[in-house]
Protein backbone atom coordinates (compact mmCIF):
# COMPACT_ATOMS: atom_id res chain seq x y z
CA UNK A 1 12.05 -34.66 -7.30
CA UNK A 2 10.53 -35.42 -3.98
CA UNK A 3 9.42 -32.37 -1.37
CA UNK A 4 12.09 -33.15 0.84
CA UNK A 5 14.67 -33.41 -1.45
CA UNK A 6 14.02 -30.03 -2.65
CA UNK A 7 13.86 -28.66 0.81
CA UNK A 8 17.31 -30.55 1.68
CA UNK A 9 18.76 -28.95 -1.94
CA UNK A 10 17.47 -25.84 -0.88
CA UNK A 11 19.48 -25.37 2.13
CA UNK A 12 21.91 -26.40 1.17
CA UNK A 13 22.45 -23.95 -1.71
CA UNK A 14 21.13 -21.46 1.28
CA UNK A 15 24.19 -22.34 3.47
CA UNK A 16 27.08 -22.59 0.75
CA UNK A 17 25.68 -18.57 -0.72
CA UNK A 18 24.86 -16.85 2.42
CA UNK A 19 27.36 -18.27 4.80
CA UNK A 20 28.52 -14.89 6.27
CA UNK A 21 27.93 -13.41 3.19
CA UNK A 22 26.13 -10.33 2.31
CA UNK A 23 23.16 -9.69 0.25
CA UNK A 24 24.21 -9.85 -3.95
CA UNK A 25 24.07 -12.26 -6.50
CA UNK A 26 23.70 -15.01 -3.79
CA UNK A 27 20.13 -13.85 -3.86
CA UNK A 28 19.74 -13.93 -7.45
CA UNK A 29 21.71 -17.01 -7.97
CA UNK A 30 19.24 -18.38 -4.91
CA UNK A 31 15.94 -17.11 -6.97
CA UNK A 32 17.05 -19.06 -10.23
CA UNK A 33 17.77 -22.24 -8.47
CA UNK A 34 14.40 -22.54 -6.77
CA UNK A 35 13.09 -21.34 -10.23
CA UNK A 36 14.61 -24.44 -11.94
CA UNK A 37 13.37 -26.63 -9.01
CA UNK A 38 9.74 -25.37 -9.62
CA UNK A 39 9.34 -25.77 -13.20
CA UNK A 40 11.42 -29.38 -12.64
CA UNK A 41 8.55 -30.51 -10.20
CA UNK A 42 5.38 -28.21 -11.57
CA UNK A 43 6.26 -28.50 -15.68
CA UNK A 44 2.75 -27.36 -16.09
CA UNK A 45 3.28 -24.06 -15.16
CA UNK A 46 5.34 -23.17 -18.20
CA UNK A 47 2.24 -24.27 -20.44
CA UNK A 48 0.07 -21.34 -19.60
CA UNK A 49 0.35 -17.21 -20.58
CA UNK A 50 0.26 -16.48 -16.38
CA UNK A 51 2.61 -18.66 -15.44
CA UNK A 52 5.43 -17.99 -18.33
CA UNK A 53 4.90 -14.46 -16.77
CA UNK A 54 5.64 -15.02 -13.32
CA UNK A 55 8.83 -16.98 -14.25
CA UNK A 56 9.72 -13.94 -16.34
CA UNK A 57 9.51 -11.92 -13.56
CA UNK A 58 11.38 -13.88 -11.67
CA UNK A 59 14.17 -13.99 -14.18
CA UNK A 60 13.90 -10.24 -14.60
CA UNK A 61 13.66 -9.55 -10.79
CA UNK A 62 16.77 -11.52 -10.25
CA UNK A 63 18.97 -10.46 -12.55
CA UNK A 64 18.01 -6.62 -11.71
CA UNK A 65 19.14 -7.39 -8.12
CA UNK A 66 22.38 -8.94 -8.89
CA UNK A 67 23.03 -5.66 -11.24
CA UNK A 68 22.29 -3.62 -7.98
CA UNK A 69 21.35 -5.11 -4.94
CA UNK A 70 18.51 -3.13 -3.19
CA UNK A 71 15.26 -2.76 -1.41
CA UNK A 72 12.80 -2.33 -4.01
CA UNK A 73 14.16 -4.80 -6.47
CA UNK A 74 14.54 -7.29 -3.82
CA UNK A 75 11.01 -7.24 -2.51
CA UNK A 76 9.87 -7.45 -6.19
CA UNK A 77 11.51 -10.80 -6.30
CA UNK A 78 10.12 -12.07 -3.61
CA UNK A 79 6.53 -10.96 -4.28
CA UNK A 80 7.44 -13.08 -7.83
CA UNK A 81 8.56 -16.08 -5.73
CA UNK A 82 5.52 -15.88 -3.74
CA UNK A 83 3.12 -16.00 -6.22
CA UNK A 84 4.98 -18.85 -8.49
CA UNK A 85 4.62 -20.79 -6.05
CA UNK A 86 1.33 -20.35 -4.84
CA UNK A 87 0.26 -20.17 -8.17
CA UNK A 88 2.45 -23.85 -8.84
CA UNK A 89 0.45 -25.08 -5.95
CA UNK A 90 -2.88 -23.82 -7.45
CA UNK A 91 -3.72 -22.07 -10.87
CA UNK A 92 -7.10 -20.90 -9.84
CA UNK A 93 -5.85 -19.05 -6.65
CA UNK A 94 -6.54 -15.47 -7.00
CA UNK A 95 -3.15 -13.23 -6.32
CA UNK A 96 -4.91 -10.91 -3.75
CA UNK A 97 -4.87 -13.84 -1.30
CA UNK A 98 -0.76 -13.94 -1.40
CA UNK A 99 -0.25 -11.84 1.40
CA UNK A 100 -2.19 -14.02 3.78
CA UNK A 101 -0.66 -17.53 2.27
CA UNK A 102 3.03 -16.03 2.71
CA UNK A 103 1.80 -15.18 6.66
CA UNK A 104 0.51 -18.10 7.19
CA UNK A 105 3.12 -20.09 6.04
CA UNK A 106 5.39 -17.84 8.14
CA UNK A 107 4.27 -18.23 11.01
CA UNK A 108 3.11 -22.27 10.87
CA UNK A 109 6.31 -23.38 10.06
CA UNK A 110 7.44 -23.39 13.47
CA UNK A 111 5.45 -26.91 14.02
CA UNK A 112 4.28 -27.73 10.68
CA UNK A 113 8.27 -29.01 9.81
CA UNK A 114 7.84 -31.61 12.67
CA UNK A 115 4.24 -32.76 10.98
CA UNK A 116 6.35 -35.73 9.08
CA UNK A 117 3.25 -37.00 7.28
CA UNK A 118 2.25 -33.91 5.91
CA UNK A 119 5.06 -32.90 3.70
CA UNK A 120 7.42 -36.02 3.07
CA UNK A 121 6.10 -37.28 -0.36
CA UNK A 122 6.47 -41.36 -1.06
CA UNK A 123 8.24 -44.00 1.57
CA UNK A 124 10.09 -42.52 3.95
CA UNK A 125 12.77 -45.76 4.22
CA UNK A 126 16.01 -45.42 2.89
CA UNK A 127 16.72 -48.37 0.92
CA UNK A 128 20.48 -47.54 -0.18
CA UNK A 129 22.62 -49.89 2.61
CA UNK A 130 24.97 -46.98 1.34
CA UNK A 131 23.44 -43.94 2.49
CA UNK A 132 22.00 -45.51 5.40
CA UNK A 133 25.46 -46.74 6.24
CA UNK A 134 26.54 -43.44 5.75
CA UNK A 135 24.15 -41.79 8.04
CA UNK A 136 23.92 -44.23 10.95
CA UNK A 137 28.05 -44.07 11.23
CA UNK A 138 28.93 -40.60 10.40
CA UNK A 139 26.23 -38.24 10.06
CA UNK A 140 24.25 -39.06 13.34
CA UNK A 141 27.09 -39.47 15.67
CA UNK A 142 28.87 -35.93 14.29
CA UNK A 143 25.44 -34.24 14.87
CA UNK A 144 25.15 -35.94 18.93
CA UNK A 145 29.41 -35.40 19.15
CA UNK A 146 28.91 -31.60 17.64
CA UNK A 147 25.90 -30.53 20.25
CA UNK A 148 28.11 -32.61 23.42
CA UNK A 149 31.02 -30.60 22.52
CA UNK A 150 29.46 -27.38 22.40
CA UNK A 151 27.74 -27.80 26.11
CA UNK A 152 31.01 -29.14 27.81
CA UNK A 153 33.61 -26.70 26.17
CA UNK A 154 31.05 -23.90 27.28
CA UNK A 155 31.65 -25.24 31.12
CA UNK A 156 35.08 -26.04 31.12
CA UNK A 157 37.69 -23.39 30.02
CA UNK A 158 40.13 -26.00 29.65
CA UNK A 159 38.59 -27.88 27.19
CA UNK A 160 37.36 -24.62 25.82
CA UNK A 161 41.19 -23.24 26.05
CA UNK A 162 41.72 -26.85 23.80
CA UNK A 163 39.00 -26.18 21.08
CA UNK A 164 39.71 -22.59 20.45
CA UNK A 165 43.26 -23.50 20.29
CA UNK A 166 41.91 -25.25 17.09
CA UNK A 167 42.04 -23.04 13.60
CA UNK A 168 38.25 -23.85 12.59
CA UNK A 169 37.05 -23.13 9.18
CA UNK A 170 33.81 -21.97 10.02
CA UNK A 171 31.83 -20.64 13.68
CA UNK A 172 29.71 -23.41 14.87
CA UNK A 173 27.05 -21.15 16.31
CA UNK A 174 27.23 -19.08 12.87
CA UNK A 175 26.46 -22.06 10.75
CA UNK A 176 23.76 -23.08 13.22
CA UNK A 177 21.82 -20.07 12.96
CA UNK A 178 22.29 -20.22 8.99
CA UNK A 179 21.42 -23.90 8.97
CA UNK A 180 18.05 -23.16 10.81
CA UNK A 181 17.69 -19.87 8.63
CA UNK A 182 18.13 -22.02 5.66
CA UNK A 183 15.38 -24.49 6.53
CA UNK A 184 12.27 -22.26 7.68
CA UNK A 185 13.09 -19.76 4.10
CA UNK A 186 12.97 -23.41 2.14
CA UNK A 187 10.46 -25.08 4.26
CA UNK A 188 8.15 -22.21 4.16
CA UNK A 189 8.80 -21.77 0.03
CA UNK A 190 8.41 -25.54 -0.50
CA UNK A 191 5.49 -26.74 1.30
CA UNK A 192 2.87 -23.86 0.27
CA UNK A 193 0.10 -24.56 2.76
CA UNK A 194 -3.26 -22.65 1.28
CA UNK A 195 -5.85 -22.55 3.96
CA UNK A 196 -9.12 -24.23 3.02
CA UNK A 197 -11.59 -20.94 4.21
CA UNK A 198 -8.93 -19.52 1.49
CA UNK A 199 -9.75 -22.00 -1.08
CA UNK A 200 -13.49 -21.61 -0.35
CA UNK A 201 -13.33 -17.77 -0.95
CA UNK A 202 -11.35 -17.84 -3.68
CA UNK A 203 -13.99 -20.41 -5.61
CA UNK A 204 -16.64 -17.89 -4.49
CA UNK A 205 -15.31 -14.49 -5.75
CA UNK A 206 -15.56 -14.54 -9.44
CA UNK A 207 -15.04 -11.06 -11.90
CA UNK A 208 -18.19 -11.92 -13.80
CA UNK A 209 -22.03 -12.56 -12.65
CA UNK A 210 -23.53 -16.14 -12.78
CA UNK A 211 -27.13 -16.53 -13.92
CA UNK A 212 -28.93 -16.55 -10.84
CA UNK A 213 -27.07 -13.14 -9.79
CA UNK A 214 -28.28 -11.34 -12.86
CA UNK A 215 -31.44 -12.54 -11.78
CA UNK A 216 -31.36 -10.72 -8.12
CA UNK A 217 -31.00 -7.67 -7.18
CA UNK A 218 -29.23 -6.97 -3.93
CA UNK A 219 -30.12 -3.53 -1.61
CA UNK A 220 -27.91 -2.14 0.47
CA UNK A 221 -30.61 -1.98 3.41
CA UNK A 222 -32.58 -4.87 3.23
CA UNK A 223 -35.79 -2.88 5.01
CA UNK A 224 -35.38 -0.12 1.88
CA UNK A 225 -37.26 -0.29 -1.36
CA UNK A 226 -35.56 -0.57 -3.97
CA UNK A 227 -37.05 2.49 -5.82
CA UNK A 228 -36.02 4.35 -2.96
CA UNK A 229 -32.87 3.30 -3.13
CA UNK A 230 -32.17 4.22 -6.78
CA UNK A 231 -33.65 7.64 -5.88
CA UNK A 232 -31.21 7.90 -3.11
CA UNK A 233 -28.15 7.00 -4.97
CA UNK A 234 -28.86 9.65 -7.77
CA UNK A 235 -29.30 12.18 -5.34
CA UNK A 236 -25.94 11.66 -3.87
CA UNK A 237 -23.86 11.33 -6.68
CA UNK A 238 -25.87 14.38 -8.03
CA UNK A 239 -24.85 16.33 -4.97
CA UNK A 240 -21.41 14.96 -5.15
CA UNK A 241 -21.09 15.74 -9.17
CA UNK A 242 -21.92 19.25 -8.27
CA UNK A 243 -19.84 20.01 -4.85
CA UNK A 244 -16.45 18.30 -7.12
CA UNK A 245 -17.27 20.78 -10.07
CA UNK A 246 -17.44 23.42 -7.91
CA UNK A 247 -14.45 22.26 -5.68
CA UNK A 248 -12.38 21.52 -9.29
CA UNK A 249 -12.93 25.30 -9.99
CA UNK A 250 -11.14 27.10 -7.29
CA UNK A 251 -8.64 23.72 -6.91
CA UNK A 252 -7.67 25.47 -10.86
CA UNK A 253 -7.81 28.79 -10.25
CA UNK A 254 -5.61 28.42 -6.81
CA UNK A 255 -3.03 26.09 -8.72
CA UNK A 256 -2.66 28.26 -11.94
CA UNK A 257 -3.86 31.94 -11.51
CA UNK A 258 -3.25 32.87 -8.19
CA UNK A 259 -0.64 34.91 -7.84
CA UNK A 260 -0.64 34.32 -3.83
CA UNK A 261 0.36 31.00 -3.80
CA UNK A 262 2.99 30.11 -5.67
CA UNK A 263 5.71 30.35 -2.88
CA UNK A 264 4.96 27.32 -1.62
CA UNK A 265 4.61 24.74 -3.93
CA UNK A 266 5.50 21.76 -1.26
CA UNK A 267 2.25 22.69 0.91
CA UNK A 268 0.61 23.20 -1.55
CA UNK A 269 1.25 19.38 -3.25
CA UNK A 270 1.08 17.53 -0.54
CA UNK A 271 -2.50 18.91 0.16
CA UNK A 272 -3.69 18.37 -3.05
CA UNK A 273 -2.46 14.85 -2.96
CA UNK A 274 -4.19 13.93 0.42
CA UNK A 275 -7.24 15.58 -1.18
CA UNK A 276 -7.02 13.21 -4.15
CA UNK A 277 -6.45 10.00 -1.78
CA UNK A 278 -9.86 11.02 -0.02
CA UNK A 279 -11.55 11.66 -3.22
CA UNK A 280 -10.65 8.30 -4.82
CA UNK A 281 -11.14 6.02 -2.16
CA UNK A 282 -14.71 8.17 -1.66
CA UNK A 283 -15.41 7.72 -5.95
CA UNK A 284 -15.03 3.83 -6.11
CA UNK A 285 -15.83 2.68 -2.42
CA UNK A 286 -19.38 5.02 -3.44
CA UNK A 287 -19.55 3.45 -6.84
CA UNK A 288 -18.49 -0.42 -5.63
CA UNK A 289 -21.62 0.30 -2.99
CA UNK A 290 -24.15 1.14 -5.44
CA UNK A 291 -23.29 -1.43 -8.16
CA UNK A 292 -23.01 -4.11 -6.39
CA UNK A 293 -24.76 -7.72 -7.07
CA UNK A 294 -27.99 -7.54 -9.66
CA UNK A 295 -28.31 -4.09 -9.12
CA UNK A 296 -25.92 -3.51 -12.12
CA UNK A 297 -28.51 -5.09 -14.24
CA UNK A 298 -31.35 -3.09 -13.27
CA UNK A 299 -32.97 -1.67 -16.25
CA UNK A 300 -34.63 1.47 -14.47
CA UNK A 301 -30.59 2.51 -13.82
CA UNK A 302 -29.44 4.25 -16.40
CA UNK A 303 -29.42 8.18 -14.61
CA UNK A 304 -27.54 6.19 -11.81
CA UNK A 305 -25.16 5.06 -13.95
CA UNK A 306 -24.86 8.30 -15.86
CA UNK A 307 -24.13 10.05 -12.79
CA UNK A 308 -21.21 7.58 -11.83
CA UNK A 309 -19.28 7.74 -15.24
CA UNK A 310 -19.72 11.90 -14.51
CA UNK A 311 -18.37 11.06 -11.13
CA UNK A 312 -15.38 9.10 -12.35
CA UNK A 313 -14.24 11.73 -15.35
CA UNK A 314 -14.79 14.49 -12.68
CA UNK A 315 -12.27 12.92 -10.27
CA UNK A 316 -9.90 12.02 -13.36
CA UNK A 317 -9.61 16.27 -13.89
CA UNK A 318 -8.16 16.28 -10.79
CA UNK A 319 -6.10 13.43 -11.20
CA UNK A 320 -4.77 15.55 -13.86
CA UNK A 321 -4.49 18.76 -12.32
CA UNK A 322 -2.39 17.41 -9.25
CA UNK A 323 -0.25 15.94 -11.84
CA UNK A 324 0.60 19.04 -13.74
CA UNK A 325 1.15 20.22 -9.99
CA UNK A 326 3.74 18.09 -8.51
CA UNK A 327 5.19 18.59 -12.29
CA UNK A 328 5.64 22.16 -11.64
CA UNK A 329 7.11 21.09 -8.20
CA UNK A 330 9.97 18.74 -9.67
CA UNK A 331 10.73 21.74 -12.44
CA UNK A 332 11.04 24.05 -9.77
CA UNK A 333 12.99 22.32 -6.95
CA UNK A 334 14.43 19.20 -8.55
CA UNK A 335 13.41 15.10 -8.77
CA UNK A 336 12.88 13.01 -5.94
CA UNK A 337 11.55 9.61 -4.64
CA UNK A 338 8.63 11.55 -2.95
CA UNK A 339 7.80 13.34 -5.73
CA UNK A 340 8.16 10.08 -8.59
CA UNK A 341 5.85 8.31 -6.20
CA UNK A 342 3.71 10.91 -6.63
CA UNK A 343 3.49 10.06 -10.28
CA UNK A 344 3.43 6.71 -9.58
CA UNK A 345 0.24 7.26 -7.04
CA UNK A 346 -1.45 9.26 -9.94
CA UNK A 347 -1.11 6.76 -12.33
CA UNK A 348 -2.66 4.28 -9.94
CA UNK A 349 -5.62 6.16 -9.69
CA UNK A 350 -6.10 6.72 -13.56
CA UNK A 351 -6.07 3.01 -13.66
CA UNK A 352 -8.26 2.46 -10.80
CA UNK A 353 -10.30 4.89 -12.54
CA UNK A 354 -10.66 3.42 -15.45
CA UNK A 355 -11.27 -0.22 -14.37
CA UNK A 356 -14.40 1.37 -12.19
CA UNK A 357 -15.54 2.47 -15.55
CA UNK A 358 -15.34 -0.72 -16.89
CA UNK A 359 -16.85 -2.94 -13.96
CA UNK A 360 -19.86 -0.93 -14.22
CA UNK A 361 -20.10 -0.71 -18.09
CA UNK A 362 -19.32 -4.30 -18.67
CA UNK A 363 -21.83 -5.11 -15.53
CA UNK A 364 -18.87 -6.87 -13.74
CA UNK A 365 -18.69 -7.88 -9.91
CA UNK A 366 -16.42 -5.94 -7.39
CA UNK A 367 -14.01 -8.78 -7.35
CA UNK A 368 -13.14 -8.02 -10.81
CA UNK A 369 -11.75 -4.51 -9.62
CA UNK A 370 -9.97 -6.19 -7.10
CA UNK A 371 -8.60 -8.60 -9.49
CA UNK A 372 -7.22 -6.26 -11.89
CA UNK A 373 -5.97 -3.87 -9.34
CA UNK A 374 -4.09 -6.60 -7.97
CA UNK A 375 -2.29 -7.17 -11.11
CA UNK A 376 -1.60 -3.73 -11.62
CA UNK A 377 -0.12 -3.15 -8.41
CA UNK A 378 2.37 -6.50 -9.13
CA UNK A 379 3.31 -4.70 -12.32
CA UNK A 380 4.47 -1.56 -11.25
CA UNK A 381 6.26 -3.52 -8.13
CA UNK A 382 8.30 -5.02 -11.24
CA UNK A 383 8.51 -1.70 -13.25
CA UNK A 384 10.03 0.08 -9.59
CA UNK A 385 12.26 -2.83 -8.73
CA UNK A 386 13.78 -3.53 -12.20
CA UNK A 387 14.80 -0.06 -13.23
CA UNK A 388 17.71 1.96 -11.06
CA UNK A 389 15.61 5.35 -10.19
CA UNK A 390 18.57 6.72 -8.34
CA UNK A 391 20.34 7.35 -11.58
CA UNK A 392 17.07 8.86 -13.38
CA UNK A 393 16.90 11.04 -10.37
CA UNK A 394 20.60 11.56 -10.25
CA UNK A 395 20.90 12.50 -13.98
CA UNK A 396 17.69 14.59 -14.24
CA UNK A 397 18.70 17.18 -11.47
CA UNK A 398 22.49 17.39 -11.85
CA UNK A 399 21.22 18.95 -15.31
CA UNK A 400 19.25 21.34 -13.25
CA UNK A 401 20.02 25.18 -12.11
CA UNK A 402 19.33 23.94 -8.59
CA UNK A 403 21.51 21.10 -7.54
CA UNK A 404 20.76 19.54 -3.60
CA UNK A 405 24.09 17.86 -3.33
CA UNK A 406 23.58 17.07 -0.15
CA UNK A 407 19.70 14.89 -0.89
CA UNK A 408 22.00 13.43 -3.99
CA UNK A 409 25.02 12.47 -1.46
CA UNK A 410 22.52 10.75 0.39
CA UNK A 411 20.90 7.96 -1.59
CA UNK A 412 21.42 4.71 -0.54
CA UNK A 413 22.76 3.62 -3.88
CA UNK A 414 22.86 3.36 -7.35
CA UNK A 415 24.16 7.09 -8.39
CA UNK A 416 27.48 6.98 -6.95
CA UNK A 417 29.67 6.74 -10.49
CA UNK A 418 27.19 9.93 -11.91
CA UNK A 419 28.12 12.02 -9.62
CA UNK A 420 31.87 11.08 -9.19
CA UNK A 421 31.63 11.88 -13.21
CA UNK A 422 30.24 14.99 -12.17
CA UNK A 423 32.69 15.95 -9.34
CA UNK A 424 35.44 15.42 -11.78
CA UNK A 425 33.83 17.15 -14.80
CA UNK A 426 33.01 20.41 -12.67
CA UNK A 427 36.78 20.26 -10.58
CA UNK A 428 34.88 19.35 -7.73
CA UNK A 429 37.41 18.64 -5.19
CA UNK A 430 38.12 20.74 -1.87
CA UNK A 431 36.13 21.28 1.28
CA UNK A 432 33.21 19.38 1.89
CA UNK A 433 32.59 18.50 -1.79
CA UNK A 434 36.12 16.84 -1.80
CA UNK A 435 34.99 14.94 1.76
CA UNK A 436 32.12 13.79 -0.19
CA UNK A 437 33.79 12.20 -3.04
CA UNK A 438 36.45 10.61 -0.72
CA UNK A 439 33.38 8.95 0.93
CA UNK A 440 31.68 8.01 -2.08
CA UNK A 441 35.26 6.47 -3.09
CA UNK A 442 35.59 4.78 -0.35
CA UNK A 443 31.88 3.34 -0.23
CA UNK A 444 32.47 2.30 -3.83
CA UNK A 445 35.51 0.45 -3.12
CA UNK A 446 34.18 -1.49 -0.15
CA UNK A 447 31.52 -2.74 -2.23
CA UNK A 448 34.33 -3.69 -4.98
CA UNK A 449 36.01 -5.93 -2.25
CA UNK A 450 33.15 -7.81 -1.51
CA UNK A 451 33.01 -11.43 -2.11
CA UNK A 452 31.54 -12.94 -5.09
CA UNK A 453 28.39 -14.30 -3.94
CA UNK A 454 27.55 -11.10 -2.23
CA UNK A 455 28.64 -8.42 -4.63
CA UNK A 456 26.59 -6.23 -7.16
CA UNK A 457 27.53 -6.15 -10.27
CA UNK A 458 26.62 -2.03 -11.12
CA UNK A 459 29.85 -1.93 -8.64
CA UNK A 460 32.25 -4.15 -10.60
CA UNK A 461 31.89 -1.98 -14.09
CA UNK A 462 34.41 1.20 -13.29
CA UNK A 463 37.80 0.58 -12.73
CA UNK A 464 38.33 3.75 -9.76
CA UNK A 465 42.11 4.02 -10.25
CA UNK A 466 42.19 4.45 -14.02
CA UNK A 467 38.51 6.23 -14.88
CA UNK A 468 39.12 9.06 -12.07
CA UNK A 469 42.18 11.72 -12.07
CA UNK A 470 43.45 11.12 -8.69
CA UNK A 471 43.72 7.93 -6.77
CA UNK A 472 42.24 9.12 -3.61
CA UNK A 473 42.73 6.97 -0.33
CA UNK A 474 40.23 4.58 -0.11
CA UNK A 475 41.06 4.49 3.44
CA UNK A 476 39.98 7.30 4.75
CA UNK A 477 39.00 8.11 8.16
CA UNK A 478 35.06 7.50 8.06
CA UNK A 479 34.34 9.47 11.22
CA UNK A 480 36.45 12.90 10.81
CA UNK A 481 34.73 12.74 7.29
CA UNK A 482 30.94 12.22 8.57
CA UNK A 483 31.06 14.78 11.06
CA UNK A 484 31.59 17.62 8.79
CA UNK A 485 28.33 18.88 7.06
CA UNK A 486 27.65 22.09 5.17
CA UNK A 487 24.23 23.08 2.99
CA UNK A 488 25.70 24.96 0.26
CA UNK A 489 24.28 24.00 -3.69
CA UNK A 490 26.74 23.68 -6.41
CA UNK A 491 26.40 27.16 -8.55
C-alpha cells in the first residue's frame, strides 16, 4: 500500500480506539495494526534475525501492555516501534541514532505534512469518478459547512441555543483535537525522515578496524610522542590499579566488619552506588581514551593492556561488593523499585564491563562498545516493561517480618489483587487498613468499568463480589478516605 494510504488507515484506526478513551488495549491493538502495515509494505524485514526480533518485541511489548497498562511497558513499545521502523526504512542504521530520528521527526512534522511531493508515493489523481464524486459533493462541502458552523454558532447564542439543542454523538472540538493527534502520531511513524549528516555517520562508525586503521596509530596529543604516551598511560592506570586496591580494602572492611556502621544501611548504599557510577564511567571513558584508533594494535602495548584488564576486574570487585550491599539492604528493610534498579544498574555495569574487555582483546573500535551497549540497554527496556515488578515486589515483602503497607498501598498498579488476598487472609479489615482496602476496591472496580478499548486485562481476571468475603461499597467517599493516614506496619 501507498504512504498515504497508510497514514489515512492509520488515523483512522487512531480516531475509532482513542476517541475519549483511555490508555489499554487501544494501544496494543494500535501497535499490531501498524505492525501488520509494516511488514505489508517492508516484507523484507521479516527475512533477517534483527528484524524478526524487533517485531517480536513488538508483539511481546503489546500484549504486556494490554495485560497491564503502564509506564514502563508502554515506553518499551514505543522504543520497539521506533526502531522497526527506522530499521524498515534502513537496515544498516545503527540503533544509537533512534533517539535523534524520533526528535527529528517530532518536531519536522509540523511543515513536512504540507511538503506534498515528499511523502505522497505514485500519481496523486484520483481516477475513480466514484470517489472523486464522493469527495467533491460530500466530503469537501461537510468539511467548509463543519468549520462555518463552528465560527457563527460561537457568535450567535441563538444559533448556538439551536445546535446545542441538538443530541450530538460526538464533541466537534474533541474529535478535532483527536483527528490532528491522529495525524502527526501516523505522519511522524510513517514517513521516517533519517537526516543525511545521520546517514553519513552511521556509514563511518563501524565496530571493527579497516586496513588502513590498523595501519595508523592515533595519539591523543598530536605534539606527544608516542613512546611517551604509552609511558604515560601505564603510569596512570598503575596509579589507578593501586589507589582502587587500596580503596576496595577499607570499601570491605567498612561494609562487612565494622561493627559501627551497620545502622544505616540506606547511607551507606546510596554512597557506594554513586561511588560505583564515578568509578565506571572513570574505567571505560580511561580505557576508550587509550585504545582508541591503531593504538590497539601497537605491538610495544602489552603492560598497557595488562594494566587495563587489572583495571576492569578491579572495578568488577566492587561491582560485586555493592551488590551483596544493597542485598543486605532489601533483606533488611524490604524490596523496592529503588533498590531493583539498583540491581538492574549493577548488572549494566558487569556488562559494560565485560564488553570493554572484549573491545580491547578483540582490538575492536569504540563504536563497537557503543553498539553493544545499545542493544543491551533495548533488552533490559523489554525485560522491565514485559514483566509486572509490582507483584514481585508485592509478593517478596508481604512474606517479610517487616511489612511497609503504606509504600505497598502506594504503587501505581499491578499489586492490588495480592494484597486484597492478603487483607482477607490476615482479617485485615478496620481502621485505616479497612480504608485502604475500600480504596483499593474501589480503584479496582473503576478500572473494571472501563470501556473495552481502554481497559487492562490484569483487571478483568477477579470477579470482586464472589472472590472477596464482603461486598464492600465500591462507592465510597474518595476524599473522607484519602485524608486519613497512619504509619503503623502490619505485625
Amino acid at each position: 500500500m501507498k504512504k498515504q494510504i497508510l497514514i489515512g488507515l492509520s488515523v483512522l484506526l487512531f480516531i475509532f480506539l482513542f476517541y475519549k478513551q483511555g490508555l489499554g488495549i487501544n494501544v496494543a491493538v494500535f501497535a499490531i495494526a501498524l505492525l501488520g502495515f509494516t511488514v505489508n509494505k517492508f516484507p523484507a524485514i521479516y527475512q533477517s534475525a534483527r528484524g524478526k526480533f524487533l517485531i517480536s518485541a513488538v508483539v511481546l511489548t503489546s500484549f504486556s501492555f494490554a495485560w497491564l497498562p503502564d509506564f514502563s511497558s508502554f515506553f518499551a513499545l514505543m522504543v520497539s516501534l521506533t526502531l522497526l521502523r527506522m530499521y524498515a526504512e534502513d537496515a544498516r542504521l545503527n540503533w544509537m541514532f533512534a533517539p535523534a530520528v524520533f526528535i527529528v521527526n517530532s518536531f519536522s512534522v509540523i511543515y513536512r505534512v504540507f511538503l506534498r511531493n515528499l511523502w505522497i508515493e505514485g500519481d496523486f489523481k484520483v481516477k475513480n469518478q466514484y470517489a472523486l464524486k464522493l469527495l467533491m459533493y460530500m466530503v469537501i462541502p461537510l468539511i467548509f459547512i463543519s468549520g462555518f458552523v463552528v465560527i457563527y454558532t460561537s457568535n450567535s447564542d441563538y444559533l448556538s441555543h439551536i445546535v446545542s439543542s441538538v443530541h450530538w454523538e460526538f464533541d466537534v472540538w474533541s474529535l478535532l483535537v483527536y483527528v490532528v493527534l491522529g495525524i502527526c502520531i501516523s505522519f511522524v511513524y510513517w514517513d521516517c525522515w533519517i537526516l543525511e549528516t545521520i546517514k553519513s555517520n552511521n556509514s563511518k562508525w563501524k565496530p571493527t578496524f579497516d586496513r588502513g586503521s590498523k595501519d595508523k596509530i592515533q595519539n591523543m596529543f598530536s605534539s606527544v610522542d608516542l613512546d611517551l604516551e604509552r609511558r604515560s598511560g601505564e603510569i596512570t592506570l598503575l596509579l589507578l590499579n593501586v589507589f582502587l586496591a587500596v580503596f576496595l580494602v577499607f570499601y570491605n572492611y567498612e561494609q562487612f566488619f565494622d561493627p559501627f556502621v551497620e545502622g544505616n544501611l540506606s547511607a551507606q548504599t546510596h554512597q557506594r552506588v554513586n561511588s560505583l557510577i564515578l568509578s565506571i564511567v572513570m574505567a571505560i571513558g580511561l580505557l576508550l581514551l587509550y585504545f582508541k584508533g591503531g593504538f590497539n594494535f601497537d605491538v610495544k602495548a602489552k603492560r598497557l593492556r595488562r594494566l587495563a584488564f587489572t583495571w576492569i576486574v578491579l572495578n568488577t570487585i566492587m561491582v560485586v561488593s555493592t551488590c551483596i550491599k544493597n542485598l543486605e539492604y532489601v533483606v533488611a528493610w524490604g524490596l523496592t523499585y529503588k533498590r531493583l534498579g539498583v540491581f538492574v544498574f549493577l548488572m549494566l555495569c558487569v556488562i559494560g564491563l565485560l564488553f570493554t574487555y572484549s573491545k580491547i582483546k578483540d582490538k575492536k573500535t569504540n563504536f563497537y562498545l557503543v553498539d553493544r551497549m545499545c542493544i543491551v540497554f533495548f533488552v533490559c527496556l523489554l525485560v522491565c516493561g514485559v514483566f509486572n515488578w509490582s507483584a514481585l515486589i508485592t509478593r517478596y515483602n508481604l512474606m517479610t517480618d517487616k511489612i511497609d503497607w503504606n509504600y505497598l498501598k502506594e504503587i501505581d498498579s499491578g499489586n492490588e489483587f495480592l494484597l486484597l488476598d492478603y487483607a482477607q487472609q490476615k482479617n485485615i479489615d478496620t481502621g485505616q487498613y479497612g480504608i485502604d482496602i475500600k480504596n483499593l476496591i474501589y480503584s479496582v472496580t473503576q478500572q473494571q468499568r472501563k470501556d473495552v478499548r481502554s481497559m487492562g486485562l490484569y483487571y478483568q481476571t477477579v470477579d470482586l463480589v464472589t472472590t472477596y468475603r464482603e461486598p464492600i461499597n465500591a462507592d465510597i467517599d474518595q476524599e473522607e478516605s484519602s485524608a486519613v493516614t497512619d504509619d503503623r506496619p502490619i505485625e
